[in-house]
PDB file of N, CA and C in Angstrom:
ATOM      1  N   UNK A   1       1.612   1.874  16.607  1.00  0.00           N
ATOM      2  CA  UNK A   1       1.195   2.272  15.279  1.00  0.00           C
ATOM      3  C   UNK A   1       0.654   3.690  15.332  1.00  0.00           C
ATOM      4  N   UNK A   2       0.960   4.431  14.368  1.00  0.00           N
ATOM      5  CA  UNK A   2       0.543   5.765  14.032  1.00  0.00           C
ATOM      6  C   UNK A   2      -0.429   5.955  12.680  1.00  0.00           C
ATOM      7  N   UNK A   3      -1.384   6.537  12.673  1.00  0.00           N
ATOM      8  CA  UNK A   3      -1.691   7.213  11.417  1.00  0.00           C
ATOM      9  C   UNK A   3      -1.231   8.409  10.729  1.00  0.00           C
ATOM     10  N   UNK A   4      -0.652   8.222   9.942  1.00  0.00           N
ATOM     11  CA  UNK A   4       0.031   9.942   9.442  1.00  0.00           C
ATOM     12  C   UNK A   4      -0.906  10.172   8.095  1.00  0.00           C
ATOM     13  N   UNK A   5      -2.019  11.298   8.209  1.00  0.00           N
ATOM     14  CA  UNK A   5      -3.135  11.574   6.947  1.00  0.00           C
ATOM     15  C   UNK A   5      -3.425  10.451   6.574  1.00  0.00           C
ATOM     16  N   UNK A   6      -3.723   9.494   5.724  1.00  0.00           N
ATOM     17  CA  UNK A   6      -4.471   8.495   5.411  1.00  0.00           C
ATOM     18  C   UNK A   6      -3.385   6.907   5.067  1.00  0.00           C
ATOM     19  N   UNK A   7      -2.203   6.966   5.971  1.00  0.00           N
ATOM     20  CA  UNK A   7      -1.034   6.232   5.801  1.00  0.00           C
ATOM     21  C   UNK A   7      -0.975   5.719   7.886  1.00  0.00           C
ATOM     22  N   UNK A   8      -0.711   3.919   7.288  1.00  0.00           N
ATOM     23  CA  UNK A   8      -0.925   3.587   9.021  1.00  0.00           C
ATOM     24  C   UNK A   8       1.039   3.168   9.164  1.00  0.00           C
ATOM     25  N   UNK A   9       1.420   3.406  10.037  1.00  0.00           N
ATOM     26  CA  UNK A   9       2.750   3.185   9.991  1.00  0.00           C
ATOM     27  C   UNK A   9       2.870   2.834  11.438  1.00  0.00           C
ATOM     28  N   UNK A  10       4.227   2.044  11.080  1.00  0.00           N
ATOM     29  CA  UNK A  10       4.898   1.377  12.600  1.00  0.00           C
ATOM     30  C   UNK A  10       5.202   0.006  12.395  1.00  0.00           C
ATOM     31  N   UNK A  11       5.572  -0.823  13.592  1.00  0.00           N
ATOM     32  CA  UNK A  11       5.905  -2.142  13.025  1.00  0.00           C
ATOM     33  C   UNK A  11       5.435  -3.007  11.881  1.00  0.00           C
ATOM     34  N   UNK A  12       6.174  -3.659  11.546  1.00  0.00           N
ATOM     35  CA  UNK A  12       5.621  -3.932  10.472  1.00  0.00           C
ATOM     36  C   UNK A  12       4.652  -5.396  10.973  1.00  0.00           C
ATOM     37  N   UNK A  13       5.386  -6.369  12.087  1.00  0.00           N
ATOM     38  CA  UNK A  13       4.498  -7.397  12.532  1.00  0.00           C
ATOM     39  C   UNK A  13       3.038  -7.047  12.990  1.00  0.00           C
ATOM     40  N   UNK A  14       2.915  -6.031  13.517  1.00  0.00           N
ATOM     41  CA  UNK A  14       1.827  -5.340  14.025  1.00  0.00           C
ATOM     42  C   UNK A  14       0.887  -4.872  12.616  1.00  0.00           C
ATOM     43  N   UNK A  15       1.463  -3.990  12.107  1.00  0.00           N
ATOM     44  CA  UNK A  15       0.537  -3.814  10.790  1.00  0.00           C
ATOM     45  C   UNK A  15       0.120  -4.937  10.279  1.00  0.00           C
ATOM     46  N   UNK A  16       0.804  -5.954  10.022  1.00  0.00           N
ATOM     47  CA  UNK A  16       0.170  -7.266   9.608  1.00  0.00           C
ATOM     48  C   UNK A  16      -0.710  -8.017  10.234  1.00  0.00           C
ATOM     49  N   UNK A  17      -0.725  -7.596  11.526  1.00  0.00           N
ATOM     50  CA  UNK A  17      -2.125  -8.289  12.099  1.00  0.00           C
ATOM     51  C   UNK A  17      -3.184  -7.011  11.771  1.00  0.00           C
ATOM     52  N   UNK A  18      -3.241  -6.002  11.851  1.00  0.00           N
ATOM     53  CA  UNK A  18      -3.816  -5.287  11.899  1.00  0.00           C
ATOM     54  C   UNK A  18      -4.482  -4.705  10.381  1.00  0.00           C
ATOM     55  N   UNK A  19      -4.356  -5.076   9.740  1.00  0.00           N
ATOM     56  CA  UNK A  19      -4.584  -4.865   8.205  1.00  0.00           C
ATOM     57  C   UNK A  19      -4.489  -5.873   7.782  1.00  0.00           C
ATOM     58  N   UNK A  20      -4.829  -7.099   8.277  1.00  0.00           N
ATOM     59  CA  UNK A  20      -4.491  -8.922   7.681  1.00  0.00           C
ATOM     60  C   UNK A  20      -5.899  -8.828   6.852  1.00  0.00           C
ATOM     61  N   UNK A  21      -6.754  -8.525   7.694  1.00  0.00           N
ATOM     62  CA  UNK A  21      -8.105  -8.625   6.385  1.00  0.00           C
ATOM     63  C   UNK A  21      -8.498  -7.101   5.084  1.00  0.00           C
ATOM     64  N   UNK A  22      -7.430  -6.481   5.192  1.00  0.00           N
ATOM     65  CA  UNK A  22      -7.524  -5.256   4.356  1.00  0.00           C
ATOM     66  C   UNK A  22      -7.445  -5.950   2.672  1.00  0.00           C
ATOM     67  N   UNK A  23      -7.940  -5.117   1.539  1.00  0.00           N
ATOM     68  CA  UNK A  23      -7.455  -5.878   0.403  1.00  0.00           C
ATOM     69  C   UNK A  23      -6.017  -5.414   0.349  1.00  0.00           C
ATOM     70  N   UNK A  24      -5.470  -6.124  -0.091  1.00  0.00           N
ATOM     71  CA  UNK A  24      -3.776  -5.733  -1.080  1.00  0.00           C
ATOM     72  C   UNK A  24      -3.650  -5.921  -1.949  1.00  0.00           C
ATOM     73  N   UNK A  25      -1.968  -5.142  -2.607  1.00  0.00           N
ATOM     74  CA  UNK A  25      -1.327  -5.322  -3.610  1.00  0.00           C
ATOM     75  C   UNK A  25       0.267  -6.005  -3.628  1.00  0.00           C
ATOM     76  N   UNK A  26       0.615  -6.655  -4.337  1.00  0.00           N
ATOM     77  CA  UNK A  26       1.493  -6.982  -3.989  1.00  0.00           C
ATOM     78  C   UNK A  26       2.904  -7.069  -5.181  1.00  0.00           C
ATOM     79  N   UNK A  27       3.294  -6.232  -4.205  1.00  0.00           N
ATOM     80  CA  UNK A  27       4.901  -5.930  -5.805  1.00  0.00           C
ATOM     81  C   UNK A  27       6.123  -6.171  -5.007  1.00  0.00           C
ATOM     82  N   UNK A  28       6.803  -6.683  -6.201  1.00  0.00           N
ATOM     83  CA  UNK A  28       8.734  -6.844  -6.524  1.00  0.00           C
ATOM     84  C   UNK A  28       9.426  -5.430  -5.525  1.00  0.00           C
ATOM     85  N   UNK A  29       9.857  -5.576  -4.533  1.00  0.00           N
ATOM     86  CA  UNK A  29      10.710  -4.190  -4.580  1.00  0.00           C
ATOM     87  C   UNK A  29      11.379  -3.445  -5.251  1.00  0.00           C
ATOM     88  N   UNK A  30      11.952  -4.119  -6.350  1.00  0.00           N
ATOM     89  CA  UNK A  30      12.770  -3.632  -7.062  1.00  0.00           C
ATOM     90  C   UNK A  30      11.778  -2.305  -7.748  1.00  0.00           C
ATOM     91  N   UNK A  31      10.228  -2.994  -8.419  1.00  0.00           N
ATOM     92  CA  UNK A  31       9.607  -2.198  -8.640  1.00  0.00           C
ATOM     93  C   UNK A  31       8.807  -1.038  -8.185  1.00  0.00           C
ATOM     94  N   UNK A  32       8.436  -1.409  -6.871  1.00  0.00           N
ATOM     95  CA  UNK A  32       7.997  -0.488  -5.808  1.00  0.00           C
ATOM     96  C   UNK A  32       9.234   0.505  -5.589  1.00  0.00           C
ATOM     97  N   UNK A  33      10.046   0.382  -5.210  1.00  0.00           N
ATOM     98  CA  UNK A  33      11.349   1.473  -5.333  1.00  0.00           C
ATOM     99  C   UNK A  33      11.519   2.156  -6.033  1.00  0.00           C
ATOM    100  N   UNK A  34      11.249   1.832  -7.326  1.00  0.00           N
ATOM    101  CA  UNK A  34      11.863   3.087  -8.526  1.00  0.00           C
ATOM    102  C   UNK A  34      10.970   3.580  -9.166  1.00  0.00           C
ATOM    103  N   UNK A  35       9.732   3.036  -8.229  1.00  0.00           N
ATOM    104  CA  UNK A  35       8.303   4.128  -8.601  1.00  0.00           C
ATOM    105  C   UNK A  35       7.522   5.044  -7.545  1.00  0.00           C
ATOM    106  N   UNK A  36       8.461   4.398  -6.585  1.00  0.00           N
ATOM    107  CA  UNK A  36       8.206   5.185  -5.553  1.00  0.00           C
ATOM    108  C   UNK A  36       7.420   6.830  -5.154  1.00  0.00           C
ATOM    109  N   UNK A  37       8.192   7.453  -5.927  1.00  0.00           N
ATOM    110  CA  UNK A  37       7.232   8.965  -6.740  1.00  0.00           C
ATOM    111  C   UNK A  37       5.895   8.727  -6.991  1.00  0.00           C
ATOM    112  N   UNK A  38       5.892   8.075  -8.081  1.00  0.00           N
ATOM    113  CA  UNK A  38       4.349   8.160  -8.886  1.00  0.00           C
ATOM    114  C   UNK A  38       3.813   7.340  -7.867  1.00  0.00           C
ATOM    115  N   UNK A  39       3.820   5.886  -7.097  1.00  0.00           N
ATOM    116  CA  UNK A  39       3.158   5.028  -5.992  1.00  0.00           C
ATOM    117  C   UNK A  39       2.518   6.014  -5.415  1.00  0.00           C
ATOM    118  N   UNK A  40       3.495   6.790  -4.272  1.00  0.00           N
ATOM    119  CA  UNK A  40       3.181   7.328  -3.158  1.00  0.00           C
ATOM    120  C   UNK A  40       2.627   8.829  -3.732  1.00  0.00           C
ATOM    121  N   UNK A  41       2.933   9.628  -5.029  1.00  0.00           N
ATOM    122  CA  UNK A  41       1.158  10.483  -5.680  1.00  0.00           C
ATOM    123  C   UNK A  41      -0.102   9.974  -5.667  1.00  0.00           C
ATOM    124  N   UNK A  42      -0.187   8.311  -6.072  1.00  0.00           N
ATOM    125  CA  UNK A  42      -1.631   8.486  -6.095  1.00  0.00           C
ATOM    126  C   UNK A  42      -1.863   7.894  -4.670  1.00  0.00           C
ATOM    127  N   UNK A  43      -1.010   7.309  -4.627  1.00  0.00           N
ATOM    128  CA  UNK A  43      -1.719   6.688  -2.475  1.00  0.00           C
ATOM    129  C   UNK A  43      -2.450   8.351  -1.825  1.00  0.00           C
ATOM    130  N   UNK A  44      -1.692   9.703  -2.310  1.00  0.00           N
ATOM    131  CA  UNK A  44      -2.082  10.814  -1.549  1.00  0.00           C
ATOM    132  C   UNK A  44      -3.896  11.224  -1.276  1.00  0.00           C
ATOM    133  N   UNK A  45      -4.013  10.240  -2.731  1.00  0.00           N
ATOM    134  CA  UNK A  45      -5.429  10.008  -3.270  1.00  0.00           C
ATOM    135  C   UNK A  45      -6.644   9.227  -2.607  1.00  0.00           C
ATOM    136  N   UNK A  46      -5.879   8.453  -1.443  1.00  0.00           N
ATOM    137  CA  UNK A  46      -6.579   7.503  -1.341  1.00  0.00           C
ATOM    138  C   UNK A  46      -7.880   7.825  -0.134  1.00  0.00           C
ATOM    139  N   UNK A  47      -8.574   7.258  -0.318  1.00  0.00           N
ATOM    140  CA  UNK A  47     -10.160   7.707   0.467  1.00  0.00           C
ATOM    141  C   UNK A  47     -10.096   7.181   1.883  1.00  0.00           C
ATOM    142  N   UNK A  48      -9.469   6.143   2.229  1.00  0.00           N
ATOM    143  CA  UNK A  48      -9.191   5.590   3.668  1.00  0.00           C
ATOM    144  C   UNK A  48      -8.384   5.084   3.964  1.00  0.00           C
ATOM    145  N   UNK A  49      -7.823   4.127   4.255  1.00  0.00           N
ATOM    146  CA  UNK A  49      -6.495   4.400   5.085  1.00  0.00           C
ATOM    147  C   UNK A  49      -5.825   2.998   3.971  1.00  0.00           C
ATOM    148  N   UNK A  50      -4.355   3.140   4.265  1.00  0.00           N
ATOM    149  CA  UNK A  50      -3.469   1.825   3.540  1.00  0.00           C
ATOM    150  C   UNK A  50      -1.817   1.946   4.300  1.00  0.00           C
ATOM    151  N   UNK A  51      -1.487   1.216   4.243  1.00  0.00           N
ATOM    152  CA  UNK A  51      -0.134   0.618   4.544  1.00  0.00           C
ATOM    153  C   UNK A  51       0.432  -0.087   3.945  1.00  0.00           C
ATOM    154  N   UNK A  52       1.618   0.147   3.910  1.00  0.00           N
ATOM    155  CA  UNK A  52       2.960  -0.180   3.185  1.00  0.00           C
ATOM    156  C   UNK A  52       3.941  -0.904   4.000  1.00  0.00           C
ATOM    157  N   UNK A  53       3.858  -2.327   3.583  1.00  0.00           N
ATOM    158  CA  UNK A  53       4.713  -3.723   4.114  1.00  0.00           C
ATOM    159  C   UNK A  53       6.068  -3.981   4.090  1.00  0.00           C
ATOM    160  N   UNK A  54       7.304  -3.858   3.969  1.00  0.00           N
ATOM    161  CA  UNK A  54       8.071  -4.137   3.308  1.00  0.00           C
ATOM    162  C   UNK A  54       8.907  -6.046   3.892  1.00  0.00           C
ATOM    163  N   UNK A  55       8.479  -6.643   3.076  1.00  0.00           N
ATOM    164  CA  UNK A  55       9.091  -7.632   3.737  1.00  0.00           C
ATOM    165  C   UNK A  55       9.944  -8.503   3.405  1.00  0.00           C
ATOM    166  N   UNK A  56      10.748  -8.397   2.564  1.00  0.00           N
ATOM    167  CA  UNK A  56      11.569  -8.091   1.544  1.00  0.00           C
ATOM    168  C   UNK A  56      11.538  -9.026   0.765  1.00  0.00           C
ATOM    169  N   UNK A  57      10.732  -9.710   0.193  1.00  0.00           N
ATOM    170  CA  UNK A  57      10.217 -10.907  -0.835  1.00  0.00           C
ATOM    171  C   UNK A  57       9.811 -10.301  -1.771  1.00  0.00           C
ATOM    172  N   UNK A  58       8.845  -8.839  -0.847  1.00  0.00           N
ATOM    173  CA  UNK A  58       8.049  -8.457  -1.817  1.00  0.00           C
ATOM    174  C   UNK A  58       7.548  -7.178  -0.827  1.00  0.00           C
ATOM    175  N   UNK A  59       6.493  -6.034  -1.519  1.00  0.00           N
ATOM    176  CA  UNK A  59       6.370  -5.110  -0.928  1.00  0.00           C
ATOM    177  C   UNK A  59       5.067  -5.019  -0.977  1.00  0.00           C
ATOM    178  N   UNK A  60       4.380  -5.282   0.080  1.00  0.00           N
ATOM    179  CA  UNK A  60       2.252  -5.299   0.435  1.00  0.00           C
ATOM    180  C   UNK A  60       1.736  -3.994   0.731  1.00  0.00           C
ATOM    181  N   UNK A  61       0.883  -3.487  -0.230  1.00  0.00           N
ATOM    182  CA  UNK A  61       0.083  -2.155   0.208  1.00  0.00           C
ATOM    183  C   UNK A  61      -1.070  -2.316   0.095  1.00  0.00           C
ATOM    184  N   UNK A  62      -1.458  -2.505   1.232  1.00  0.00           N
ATOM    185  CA  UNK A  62      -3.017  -2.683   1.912  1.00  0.00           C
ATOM    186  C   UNK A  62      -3.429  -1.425   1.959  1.00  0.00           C
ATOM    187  N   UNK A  63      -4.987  -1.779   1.768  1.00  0.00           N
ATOM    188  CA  UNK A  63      -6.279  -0.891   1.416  1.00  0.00           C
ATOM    189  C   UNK A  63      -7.213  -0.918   1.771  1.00  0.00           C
ATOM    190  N   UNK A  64      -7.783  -0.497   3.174  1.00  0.00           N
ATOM    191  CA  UNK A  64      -8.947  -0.393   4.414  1.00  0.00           C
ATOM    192  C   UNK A  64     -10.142  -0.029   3.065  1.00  0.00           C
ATOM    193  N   UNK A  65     -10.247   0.086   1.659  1.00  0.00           N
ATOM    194  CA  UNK A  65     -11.299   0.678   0.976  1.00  0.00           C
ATOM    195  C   UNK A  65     -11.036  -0.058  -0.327  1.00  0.00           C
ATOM    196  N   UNK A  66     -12.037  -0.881  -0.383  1.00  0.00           N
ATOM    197  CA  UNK A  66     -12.066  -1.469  -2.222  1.00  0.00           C
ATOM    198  C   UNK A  66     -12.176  -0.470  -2.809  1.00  0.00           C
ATOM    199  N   UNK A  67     -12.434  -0.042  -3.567  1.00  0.00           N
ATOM    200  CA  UNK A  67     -12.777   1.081  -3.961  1.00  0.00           C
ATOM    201  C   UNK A  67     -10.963   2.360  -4.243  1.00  0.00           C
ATOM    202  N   UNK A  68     -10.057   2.117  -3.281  1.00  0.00           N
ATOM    203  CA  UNK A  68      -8.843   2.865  -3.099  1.00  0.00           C
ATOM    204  C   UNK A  68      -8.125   1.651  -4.083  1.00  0.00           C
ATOM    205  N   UNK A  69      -8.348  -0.122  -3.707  1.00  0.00           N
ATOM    206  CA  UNK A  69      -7.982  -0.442  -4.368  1.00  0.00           C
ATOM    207  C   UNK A  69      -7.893  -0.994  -6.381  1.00  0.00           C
ATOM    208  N   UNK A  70      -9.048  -0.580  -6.511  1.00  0.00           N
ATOM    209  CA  UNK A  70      -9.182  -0.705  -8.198  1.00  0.00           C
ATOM    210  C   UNK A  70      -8.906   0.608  -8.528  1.00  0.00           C
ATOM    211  N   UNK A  71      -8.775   1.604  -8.257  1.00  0.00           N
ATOM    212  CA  UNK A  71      -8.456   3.062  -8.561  1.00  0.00           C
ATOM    213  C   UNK A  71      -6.897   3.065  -8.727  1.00  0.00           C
ATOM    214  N   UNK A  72      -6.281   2.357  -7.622  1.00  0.00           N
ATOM    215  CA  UNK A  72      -4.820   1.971  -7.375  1.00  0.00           C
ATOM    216  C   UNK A  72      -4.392   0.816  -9.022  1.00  0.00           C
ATOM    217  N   UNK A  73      -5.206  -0.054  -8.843  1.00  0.00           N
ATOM    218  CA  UNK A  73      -4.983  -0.912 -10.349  1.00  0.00           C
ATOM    219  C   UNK A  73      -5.109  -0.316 -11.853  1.00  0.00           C
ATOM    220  N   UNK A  74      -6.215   0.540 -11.842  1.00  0.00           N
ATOM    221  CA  UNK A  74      -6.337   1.134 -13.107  1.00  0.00           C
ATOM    222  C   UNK A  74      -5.118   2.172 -13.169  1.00  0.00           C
ATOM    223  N   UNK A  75      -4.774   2.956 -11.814  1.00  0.00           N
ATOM    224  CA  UNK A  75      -3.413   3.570 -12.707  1.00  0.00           C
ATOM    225  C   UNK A  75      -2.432   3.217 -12.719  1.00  0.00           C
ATOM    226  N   UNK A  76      -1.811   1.902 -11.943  1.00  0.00           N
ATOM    227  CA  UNK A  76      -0.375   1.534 -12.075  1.00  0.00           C
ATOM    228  C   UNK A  76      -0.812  -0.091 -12.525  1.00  0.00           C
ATOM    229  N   UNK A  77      -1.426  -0.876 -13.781  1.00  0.00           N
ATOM    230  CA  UNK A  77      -1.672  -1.268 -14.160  1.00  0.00           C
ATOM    231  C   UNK A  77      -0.750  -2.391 -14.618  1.00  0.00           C
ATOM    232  N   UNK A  78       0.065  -1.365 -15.509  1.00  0.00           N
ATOM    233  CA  UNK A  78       1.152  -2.424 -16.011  1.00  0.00           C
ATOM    234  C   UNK A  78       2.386  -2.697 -15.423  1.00  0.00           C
ATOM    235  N   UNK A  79       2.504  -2.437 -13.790  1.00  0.00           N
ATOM    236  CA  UNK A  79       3.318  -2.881 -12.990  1.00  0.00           C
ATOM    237  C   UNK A  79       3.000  -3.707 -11.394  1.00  0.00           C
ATOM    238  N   UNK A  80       1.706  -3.991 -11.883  1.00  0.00           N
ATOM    239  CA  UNK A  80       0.963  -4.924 -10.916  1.00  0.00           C
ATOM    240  C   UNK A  80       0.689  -6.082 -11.426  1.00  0.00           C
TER     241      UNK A  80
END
């Protein structure tokens, strides 16, 4: 696993142990994909660290900071 600026990346089995007690979000790919832009603007935002799941049911972006996560809800609101 790597940290790249405030983004943890690398396996994905590994991130899941490793961010298992982080809060999350949890979206449709279909929707995470074609918002991809605006998602990954405000993640640039975020105060401590998060990761991005893909597991193809669905797409988990964990949030080492409550706080990253209601900031994350109030602006993508009506696609959570």
């Amino acid at each position: 696993m790597k940290v790249k600026k405030n983004c943890v990346v690398g396996d994905p089995v590994m991130l899941d142990r490793y961010t298992s007690d982080w809060a999350s979000v949890r979206l449709h790919p279909i929707t995470f994909y074609r918002r991809l832009d605006v998602f990954r603007k405000s993640l640039k935002k975020v105060k401590g660290l998060y990761a991005e799941i893909d597991s193809g049911q669905f797409v988990s972006i964990r949030f080492s900071e409550q706080d990253d996560v209601t900031a994350f809800y109030k602006t993508h609101k009506e696609y959570v």
